[in-house]
PDB file of N, CA and C in Angstrom:
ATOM      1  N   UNK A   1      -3.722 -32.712  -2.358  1.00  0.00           N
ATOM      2  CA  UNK A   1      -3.996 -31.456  -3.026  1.00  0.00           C
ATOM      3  C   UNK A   1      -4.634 -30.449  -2.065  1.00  0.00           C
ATOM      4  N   UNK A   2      -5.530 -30.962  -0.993  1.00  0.00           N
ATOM      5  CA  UNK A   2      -6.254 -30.011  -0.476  1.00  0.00           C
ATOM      6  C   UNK A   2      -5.575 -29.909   0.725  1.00  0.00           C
ATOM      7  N   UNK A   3      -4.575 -29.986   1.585  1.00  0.00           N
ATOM      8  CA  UNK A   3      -3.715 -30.351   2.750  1.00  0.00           C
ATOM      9  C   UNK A   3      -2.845 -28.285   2.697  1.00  0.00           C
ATOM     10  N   UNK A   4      -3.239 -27.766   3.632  1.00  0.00           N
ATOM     11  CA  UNK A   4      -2.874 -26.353   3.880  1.00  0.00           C
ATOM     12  C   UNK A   4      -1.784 -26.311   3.635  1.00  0.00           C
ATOM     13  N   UNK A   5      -0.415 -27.417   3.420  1.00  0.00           N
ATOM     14  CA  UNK A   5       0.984 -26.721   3.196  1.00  0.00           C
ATOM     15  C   UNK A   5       1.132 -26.552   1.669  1.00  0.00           C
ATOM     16  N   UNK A   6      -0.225 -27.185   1.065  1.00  0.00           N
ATOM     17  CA  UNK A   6      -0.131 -26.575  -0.395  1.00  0.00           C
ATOM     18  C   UNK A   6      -0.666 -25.219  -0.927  1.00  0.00           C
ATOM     19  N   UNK A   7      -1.462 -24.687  -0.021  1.00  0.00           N
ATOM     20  CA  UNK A   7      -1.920 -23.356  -0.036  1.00  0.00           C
ATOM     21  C   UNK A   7      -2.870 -23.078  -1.294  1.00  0.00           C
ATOM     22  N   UNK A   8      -3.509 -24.405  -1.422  1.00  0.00           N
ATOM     23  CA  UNK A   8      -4.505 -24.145  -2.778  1.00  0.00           C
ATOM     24  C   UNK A   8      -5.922 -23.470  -1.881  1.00  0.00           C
ATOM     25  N   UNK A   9      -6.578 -23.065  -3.080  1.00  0.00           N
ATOM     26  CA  UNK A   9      -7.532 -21.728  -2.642  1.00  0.00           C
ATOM     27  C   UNK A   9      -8.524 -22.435  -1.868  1.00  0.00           C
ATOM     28  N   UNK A  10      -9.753 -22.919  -1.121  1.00  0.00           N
ATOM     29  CA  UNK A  10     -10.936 -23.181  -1.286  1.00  0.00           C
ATOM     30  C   UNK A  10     -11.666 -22.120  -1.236  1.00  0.00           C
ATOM     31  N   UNK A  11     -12.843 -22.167  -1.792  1.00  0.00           N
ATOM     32  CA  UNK A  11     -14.169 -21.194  -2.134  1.00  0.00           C
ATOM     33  C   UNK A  11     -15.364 -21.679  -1.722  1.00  0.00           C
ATOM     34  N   UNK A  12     -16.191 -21.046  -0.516  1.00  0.00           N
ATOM     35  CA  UNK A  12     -16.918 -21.636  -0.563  1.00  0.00           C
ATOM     36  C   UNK A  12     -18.009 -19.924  -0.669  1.00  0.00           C
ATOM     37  N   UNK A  13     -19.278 -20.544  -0.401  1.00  0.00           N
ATOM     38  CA  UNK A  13     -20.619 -19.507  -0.099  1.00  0.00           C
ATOM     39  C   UNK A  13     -20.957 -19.842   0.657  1.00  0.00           C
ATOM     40  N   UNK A  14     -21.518 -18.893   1.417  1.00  0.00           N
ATOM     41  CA  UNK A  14     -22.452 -19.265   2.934  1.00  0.00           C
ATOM     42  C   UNK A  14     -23.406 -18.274   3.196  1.00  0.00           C
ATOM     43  N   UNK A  15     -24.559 -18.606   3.340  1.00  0.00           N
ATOM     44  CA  UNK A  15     -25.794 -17.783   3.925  1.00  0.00           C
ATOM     45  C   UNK A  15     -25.683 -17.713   5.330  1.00  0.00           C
ATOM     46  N   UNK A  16     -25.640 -16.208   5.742  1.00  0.00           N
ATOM     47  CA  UNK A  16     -25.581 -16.424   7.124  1.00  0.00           C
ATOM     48  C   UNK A  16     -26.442 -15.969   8.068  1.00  0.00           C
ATOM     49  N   UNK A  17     -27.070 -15.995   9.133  1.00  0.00           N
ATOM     50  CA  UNK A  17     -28.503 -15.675   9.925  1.00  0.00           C
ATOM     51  C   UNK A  17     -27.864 -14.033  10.322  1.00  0.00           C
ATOM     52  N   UNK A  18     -28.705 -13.510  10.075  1.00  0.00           N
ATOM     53  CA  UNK A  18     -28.555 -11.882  10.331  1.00  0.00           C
ATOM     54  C   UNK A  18     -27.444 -11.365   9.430  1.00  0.00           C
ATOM     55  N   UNK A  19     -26.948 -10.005   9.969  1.00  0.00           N
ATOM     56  CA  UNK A  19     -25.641  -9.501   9.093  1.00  0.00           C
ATOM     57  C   UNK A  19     -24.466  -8.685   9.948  1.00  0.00           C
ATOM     58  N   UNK A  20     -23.827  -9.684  10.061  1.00  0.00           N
ATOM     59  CA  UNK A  20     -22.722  -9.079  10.773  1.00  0.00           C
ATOM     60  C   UNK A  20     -22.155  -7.904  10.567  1.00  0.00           C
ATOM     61  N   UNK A  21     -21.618  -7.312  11.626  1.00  0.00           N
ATOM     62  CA  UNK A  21     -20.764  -5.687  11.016  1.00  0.00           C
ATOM     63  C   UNK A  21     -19.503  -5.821  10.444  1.00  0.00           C
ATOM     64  N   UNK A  22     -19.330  -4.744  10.055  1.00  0.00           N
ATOM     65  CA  UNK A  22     -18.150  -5.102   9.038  1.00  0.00           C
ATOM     66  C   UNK A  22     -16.990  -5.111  10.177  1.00  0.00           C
ATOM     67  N   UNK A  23     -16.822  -4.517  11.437  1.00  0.00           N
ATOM     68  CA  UNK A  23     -16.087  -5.516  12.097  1.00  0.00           C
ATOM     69  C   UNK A  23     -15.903  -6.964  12.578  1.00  0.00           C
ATOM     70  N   UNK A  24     -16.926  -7.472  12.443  1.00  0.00           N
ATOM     71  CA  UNK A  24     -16.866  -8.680  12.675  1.00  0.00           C
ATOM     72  C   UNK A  24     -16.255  -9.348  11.661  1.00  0.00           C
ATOM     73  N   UNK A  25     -16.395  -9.249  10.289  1.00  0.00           N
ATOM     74  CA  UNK A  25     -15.923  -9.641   9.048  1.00  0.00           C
ATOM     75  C   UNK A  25     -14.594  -9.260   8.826  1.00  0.00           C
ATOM     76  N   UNK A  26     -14.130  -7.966   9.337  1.00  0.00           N
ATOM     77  CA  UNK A  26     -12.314  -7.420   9.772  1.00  0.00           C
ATOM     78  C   UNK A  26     -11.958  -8.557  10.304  1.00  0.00           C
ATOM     79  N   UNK A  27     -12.656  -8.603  11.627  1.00  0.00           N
ATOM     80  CA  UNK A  27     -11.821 -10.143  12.568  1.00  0.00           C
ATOM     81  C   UNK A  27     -12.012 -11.245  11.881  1.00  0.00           C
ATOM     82  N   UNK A  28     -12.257 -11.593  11.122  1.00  0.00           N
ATOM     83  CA  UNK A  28     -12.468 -12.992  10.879  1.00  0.00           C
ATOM     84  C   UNK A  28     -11.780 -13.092   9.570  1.00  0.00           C
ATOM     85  N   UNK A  29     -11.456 -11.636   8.506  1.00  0.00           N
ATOM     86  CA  UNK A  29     -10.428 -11.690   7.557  1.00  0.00           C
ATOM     87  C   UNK A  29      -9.139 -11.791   7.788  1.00  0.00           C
ATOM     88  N   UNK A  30      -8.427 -11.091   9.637  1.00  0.00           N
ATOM     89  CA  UNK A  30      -7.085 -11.443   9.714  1.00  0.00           C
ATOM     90  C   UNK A  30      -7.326 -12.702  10.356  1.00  0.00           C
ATOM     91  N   UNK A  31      -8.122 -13.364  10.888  1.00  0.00           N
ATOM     92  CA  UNK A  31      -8.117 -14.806  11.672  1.00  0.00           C
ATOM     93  C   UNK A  31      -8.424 -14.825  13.130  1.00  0.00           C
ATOM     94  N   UNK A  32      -8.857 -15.536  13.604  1.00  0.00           N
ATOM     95  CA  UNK A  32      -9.694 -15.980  15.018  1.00  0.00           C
ATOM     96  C   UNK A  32      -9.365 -16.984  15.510  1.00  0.00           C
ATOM     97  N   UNK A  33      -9.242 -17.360  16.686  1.00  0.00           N
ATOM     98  CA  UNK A  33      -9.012 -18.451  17.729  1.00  0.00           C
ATOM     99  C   UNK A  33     -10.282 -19.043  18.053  1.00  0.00           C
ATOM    100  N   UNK A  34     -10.482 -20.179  17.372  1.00  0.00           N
ATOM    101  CA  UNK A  34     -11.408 -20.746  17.278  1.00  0.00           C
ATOM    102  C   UNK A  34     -11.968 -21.340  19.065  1.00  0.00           C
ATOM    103  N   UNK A  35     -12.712 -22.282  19.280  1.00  0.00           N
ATOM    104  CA  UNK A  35     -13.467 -22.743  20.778  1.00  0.00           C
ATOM    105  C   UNK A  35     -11.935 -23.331  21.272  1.00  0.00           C
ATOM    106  N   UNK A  36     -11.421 -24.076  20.342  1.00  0.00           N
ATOM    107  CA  UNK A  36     -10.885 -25.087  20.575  1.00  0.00           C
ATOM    108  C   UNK A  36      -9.346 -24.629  20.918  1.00  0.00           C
ATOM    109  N   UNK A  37      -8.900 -23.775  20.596  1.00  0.00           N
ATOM    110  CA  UNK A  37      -7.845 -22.748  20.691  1.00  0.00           C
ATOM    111  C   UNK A  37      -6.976 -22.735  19.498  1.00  0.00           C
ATOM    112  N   UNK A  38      -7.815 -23.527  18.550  1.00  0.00           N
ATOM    113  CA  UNK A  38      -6.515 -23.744  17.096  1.00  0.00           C
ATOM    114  C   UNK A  38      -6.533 -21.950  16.406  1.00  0.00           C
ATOM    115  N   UNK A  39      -5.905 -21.428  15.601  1.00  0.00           N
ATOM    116  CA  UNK A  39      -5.935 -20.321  15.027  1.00  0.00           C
ATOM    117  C   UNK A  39      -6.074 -20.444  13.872  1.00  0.00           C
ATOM    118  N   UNK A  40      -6.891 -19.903  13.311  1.00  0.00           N
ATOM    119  CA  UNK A  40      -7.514 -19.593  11.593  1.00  0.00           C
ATOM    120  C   UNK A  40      -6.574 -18.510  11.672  1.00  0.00           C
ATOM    121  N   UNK A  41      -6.290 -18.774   9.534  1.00  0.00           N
ATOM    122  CA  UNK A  41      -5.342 -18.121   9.079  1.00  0.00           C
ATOM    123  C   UNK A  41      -6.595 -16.951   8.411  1.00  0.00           C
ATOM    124  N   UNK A  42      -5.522 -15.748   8.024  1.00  0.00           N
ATOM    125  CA  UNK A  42      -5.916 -14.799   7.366  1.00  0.00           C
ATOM    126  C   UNK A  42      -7.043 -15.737   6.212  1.00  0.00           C
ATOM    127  N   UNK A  43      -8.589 -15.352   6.092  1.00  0.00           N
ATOM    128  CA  UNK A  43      -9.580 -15.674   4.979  1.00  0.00           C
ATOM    129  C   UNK A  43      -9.746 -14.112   4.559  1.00  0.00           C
ATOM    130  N   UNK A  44     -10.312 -14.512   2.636  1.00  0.00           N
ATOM    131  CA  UNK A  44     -10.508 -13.374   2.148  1.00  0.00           C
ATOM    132  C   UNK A  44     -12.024 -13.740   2.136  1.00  0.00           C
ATOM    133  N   UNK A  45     -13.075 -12.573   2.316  1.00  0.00           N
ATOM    134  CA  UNK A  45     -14.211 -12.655   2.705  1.00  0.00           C
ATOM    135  C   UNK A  45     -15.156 -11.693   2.212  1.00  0.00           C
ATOM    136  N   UNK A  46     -15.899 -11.378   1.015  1.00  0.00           N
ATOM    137  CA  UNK A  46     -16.571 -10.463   0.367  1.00  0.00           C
ATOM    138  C   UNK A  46     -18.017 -10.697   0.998  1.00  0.00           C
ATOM    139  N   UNK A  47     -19.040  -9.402   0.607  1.00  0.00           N
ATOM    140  CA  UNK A  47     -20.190  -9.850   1.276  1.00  0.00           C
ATOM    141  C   UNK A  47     -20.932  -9.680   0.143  1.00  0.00           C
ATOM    142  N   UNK A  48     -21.281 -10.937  -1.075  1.00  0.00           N
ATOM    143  CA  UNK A  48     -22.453 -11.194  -2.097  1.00  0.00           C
ATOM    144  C   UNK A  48     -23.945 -10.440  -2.622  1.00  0.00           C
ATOM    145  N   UNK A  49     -24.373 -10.772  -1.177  1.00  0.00           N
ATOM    146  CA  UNK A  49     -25.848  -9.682  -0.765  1.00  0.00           C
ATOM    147  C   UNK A  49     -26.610 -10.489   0.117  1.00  0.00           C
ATOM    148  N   UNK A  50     -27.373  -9.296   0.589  1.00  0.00           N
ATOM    149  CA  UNK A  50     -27.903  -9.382   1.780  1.00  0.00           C
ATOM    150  C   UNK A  50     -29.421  -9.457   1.179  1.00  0.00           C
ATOM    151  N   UNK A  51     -30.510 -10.805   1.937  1.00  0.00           N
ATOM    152  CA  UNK A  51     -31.741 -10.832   1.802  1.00  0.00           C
ATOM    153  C   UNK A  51     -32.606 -10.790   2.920  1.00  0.00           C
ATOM    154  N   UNK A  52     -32.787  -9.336   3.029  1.00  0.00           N
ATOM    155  CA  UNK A  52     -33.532  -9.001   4.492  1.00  0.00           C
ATOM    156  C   UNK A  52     -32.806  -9.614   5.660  1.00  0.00           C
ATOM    157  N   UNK A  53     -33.412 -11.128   6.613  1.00  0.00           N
ATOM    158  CA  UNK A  53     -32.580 -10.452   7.311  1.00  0.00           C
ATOM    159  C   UNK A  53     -31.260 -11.904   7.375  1.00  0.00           C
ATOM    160  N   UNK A  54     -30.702 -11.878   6.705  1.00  0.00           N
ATOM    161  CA  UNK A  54     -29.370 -12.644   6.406  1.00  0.00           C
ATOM    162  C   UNK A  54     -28.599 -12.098   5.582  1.00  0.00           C
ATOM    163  N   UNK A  55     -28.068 -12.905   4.792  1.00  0.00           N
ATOM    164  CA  UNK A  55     -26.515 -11.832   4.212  1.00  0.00           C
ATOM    165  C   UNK A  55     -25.810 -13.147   3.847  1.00  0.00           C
ATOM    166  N   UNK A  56     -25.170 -13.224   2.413  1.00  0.00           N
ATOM    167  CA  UNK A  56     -24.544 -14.257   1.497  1.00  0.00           C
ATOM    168  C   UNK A  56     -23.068 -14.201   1.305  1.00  0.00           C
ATOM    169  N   UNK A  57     -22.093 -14.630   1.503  1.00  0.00           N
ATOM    170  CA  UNK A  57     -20.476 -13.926   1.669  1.00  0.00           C
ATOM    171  C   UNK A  57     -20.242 -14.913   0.945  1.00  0.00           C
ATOM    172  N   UNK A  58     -19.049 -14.785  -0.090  1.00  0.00           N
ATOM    173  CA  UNK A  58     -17.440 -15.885  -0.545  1.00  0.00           C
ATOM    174  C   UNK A  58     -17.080 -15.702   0.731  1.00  0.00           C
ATOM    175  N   UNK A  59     -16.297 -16.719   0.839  1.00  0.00           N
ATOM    176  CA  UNK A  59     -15.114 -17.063   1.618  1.00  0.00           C
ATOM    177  C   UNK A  59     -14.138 -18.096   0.979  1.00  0.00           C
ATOM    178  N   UNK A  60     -13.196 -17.136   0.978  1.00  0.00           N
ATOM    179  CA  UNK A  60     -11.974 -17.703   0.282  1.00  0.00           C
ATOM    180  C   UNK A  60     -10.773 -18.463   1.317  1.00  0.00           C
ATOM    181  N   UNK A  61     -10.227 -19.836   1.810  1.00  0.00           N
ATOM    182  CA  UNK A  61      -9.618 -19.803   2.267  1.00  0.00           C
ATOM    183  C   UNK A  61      -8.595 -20.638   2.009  1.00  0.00           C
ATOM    184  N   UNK A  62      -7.414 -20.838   2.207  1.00  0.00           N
ATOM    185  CA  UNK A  62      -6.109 -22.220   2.094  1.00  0.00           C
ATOM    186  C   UNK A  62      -6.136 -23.474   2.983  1.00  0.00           C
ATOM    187  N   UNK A  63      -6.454 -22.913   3.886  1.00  0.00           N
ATOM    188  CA  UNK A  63      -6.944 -23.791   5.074  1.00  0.00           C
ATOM    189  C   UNK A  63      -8.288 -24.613   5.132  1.00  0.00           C
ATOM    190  N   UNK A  64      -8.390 -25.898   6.177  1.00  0.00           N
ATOM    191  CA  UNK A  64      -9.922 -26.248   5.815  1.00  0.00           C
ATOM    192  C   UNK A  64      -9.616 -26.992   7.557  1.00  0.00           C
ATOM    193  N   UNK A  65      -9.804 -26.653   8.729  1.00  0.00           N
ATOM    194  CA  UNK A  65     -10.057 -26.969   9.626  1.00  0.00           C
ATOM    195  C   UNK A  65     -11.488 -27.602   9.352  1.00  0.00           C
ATOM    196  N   UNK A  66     -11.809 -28.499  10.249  1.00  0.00           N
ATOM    197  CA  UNK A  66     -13.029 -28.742  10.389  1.00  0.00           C
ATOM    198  C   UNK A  66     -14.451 -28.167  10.800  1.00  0.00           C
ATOM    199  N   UNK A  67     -15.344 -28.189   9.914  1.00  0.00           N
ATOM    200  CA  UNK A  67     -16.397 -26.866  10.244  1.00  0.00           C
ATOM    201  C   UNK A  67     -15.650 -25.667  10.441  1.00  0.00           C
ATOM    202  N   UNK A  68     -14.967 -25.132   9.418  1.00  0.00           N
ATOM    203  CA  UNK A  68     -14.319 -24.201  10.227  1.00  0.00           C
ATOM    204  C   UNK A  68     -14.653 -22.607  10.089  1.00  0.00           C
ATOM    205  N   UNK A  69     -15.666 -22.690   8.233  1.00  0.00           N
ATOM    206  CA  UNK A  69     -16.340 -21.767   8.106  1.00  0.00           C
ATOM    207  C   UNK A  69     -17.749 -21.561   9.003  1.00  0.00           C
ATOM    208  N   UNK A  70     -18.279 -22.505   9.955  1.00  0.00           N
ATOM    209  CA  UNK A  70     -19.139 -22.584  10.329  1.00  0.00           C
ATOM    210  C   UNK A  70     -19.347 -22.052  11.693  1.00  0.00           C
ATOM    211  N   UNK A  71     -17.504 -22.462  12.025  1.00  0.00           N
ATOM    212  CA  UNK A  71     -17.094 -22.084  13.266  1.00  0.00           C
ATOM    213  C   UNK A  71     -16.619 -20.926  13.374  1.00  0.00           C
ATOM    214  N   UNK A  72     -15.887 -20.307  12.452  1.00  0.00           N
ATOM    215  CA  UNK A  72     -15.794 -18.939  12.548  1.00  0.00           C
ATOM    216  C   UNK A  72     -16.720 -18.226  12.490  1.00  0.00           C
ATOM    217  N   UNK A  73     -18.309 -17.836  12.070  1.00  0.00           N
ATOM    218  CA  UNK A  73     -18.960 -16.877  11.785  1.00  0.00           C
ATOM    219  C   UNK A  73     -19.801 -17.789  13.275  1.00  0.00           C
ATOM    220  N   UNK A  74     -19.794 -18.892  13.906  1.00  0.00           N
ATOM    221  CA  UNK A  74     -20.231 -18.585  14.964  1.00  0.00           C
ATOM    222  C   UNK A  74     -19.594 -17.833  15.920  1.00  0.00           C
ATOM    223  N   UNK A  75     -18.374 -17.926  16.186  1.00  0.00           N
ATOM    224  CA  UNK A  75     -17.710 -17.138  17.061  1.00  0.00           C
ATOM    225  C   UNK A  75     -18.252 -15.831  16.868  1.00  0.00           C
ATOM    226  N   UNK A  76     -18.374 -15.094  16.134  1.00  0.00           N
ATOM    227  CA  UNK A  76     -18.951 -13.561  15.868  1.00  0.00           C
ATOM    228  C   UNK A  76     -20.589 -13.493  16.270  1.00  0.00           C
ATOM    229  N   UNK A  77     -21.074 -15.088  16.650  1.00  0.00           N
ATOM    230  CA  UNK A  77     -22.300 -14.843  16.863  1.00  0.00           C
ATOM    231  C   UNK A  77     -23.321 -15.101  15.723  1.00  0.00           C
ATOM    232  N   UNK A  78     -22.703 -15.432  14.552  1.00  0.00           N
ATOM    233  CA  UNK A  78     -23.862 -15.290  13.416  1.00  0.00           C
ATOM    234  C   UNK A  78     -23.952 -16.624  12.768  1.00  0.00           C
ATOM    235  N   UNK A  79     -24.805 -17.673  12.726  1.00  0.00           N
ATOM    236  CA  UNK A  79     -24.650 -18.812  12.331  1.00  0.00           C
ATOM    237  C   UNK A  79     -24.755 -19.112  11.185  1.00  0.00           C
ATOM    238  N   UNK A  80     -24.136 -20.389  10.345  1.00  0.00           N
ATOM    239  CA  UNK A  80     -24.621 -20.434   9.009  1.00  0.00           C
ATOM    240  C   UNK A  80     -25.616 -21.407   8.864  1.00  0.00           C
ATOM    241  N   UNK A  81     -26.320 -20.827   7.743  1.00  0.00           N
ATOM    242  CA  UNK A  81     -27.661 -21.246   7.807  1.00  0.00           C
ATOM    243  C   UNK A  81     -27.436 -22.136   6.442  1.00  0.00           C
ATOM    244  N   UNK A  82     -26.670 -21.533   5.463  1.00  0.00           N
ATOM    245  CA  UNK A  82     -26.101 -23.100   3.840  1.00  0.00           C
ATOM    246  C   UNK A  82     -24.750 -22.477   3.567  1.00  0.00           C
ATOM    247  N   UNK A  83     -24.446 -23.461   3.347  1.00  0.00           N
ATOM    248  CA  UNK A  83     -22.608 -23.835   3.019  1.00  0.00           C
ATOM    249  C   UNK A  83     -22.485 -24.013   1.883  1.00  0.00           C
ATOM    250  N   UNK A  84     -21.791 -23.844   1.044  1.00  0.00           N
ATOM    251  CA  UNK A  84     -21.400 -24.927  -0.208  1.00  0.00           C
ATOM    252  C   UNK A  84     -20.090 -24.476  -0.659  1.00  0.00           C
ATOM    253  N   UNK A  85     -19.477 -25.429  -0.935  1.00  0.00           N
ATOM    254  CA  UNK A  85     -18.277 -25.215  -1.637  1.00  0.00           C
ATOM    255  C   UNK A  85     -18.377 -25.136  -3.110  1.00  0.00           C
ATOM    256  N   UNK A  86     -17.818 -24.248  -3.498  1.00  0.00           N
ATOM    257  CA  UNK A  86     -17.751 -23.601  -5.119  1.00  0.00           C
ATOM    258  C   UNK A  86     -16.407 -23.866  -5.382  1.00  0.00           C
ATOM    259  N   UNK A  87     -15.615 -24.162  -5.368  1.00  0.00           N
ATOM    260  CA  UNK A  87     -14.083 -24.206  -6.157  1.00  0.00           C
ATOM    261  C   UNK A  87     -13.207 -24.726  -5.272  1.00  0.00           C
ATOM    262  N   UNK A  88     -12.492 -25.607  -5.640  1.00  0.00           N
ATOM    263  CA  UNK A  88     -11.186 -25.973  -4.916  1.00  0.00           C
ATOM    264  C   UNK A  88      -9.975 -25.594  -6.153  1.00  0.00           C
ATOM    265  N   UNK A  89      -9.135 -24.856  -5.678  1.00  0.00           N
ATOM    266  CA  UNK A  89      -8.460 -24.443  -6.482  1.00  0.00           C
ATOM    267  C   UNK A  89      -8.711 -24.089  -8.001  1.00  0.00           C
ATOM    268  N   UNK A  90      -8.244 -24.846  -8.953  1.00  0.00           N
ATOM    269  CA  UNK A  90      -9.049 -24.532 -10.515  1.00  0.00           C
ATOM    270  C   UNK A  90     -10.234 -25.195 -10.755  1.00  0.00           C
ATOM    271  N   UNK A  91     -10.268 -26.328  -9.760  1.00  0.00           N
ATOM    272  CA  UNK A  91     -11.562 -27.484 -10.009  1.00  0.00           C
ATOM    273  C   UNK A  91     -12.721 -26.657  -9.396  1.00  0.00           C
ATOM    274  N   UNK A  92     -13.715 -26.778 -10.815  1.00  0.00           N
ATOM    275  CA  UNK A  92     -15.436 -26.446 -10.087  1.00  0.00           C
ATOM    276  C   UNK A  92     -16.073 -27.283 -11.097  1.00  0.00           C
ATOM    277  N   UNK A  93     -17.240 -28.116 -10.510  1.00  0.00           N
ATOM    278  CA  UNK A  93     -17.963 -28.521 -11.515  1.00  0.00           C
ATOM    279  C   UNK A  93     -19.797 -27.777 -11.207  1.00  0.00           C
ATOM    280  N   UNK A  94     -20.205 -27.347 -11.738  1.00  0.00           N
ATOM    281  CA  UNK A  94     -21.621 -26.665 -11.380  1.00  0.00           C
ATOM    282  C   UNK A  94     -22.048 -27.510 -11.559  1.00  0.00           C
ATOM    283  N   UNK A  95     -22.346 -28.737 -12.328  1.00  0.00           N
ATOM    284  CA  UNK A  95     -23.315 -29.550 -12.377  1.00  0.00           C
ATOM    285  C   UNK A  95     -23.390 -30.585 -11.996  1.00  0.00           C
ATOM    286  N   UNK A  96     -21.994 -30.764 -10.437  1.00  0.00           N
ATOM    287  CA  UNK A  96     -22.581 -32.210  -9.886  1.00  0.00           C
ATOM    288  C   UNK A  96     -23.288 -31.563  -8.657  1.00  0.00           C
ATOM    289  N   UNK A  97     -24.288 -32.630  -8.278  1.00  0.00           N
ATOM    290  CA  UNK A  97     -25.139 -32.265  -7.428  1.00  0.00           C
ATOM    291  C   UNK A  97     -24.714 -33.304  -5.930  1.00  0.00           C
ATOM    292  N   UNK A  98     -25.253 -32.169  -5.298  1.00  0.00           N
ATOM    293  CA  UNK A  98     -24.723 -32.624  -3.801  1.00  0.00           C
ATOM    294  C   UNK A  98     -24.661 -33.898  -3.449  1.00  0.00           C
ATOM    295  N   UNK A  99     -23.773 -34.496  -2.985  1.00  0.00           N
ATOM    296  CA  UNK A  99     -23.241 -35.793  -2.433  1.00  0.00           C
ATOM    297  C   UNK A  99     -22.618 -36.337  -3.335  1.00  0.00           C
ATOM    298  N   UNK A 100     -23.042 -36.111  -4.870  1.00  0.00           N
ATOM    299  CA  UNK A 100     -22.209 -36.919  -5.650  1.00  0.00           C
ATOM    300  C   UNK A 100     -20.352 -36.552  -5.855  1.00  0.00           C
ATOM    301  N   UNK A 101     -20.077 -37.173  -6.869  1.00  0.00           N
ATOM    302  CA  UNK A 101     -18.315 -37.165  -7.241  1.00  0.00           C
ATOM    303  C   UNK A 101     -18.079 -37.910  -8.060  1.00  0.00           C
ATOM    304  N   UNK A 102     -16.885 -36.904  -8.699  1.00  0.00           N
ATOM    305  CA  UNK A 102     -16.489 -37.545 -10.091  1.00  0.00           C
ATOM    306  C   UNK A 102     -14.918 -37.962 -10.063  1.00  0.00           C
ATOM    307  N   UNK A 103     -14.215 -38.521 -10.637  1.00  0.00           N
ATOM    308  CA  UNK A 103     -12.693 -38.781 -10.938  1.00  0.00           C
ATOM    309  C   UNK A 103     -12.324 -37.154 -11.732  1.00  0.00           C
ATOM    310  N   UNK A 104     -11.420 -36.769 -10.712  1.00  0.00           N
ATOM    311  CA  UNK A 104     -10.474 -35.854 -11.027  1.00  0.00           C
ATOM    312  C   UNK A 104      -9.681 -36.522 -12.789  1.00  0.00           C
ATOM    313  N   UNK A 105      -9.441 -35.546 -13.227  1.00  0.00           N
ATOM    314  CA  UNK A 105      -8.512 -35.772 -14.744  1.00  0.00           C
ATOM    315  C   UNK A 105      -7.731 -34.809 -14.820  1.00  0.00           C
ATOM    316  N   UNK A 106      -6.377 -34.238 -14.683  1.00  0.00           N
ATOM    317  CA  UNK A 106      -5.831 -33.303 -15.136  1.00  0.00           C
ATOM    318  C   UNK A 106      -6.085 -32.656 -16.115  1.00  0.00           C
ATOM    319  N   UNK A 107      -6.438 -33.294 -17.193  1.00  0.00           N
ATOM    320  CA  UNK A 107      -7.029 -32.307 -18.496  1.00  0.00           C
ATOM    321  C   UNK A 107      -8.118 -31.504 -18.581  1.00  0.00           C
ATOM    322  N   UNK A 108      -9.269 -31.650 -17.437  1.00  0.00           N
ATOM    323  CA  UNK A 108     -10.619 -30.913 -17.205  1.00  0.00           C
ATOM    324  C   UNK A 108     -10.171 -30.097 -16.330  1.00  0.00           C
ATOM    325  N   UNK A 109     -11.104 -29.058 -16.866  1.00  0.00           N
ATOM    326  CA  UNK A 109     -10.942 -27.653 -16.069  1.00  0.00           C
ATOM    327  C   UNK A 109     -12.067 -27.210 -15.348  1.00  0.00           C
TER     328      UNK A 109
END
């Protein structure tokens, strides 16, 4: 389900150290060449709000390279400081708590 030739959404949030310019957030919405030389695809990337001196973004992407939200906003220089994933495609559960997991059911939404 989560494998990029299915093109399901992931969602995550990320707090990030300082606040990047909105060019930096241009480059990193059409995609970046990561350390390693792989290429990130087009992410959609809103900016949540900013608390003094950091700044909270969605990031929407199809793709899930490894660290790869972590690795992109370092490339721009700005590190992430918390991650979390909010949605994989239709699946969100708000109330499992970190590390845990549940059995997928087609009938839950």
């Amino acid at each position: 389900m989560t494998a990029a030739r299915n093109r399901v959404e992931k969602v995550y949030e990320a707090k990030v150290k300082g606040v990047p310019t909105e060019a930096s957030i241009a480059r990193l919405r059409r995609g970046v060449t990561l350390e390693d030389g792989t290429r990130t695809a087009p992410a959609k990337i809103e900016l949540l709000h900013e608390t003094g001196n950091n700044a909270w973004y969605e990031i929407k992407l199809h793709q899930g390279r490894n660290q790869q939200v972590r690795r992109m906003f370092e490339l721009v220089g700005h590190s992430v400081v918390k991650l979390r994933r909010v949605r994989i495609g239709f699946l969100t559960d708000e109330h499992l708590k970190p590390g845990y997991w549940r059995h997928h059911n087609p009938m839950w939404k």
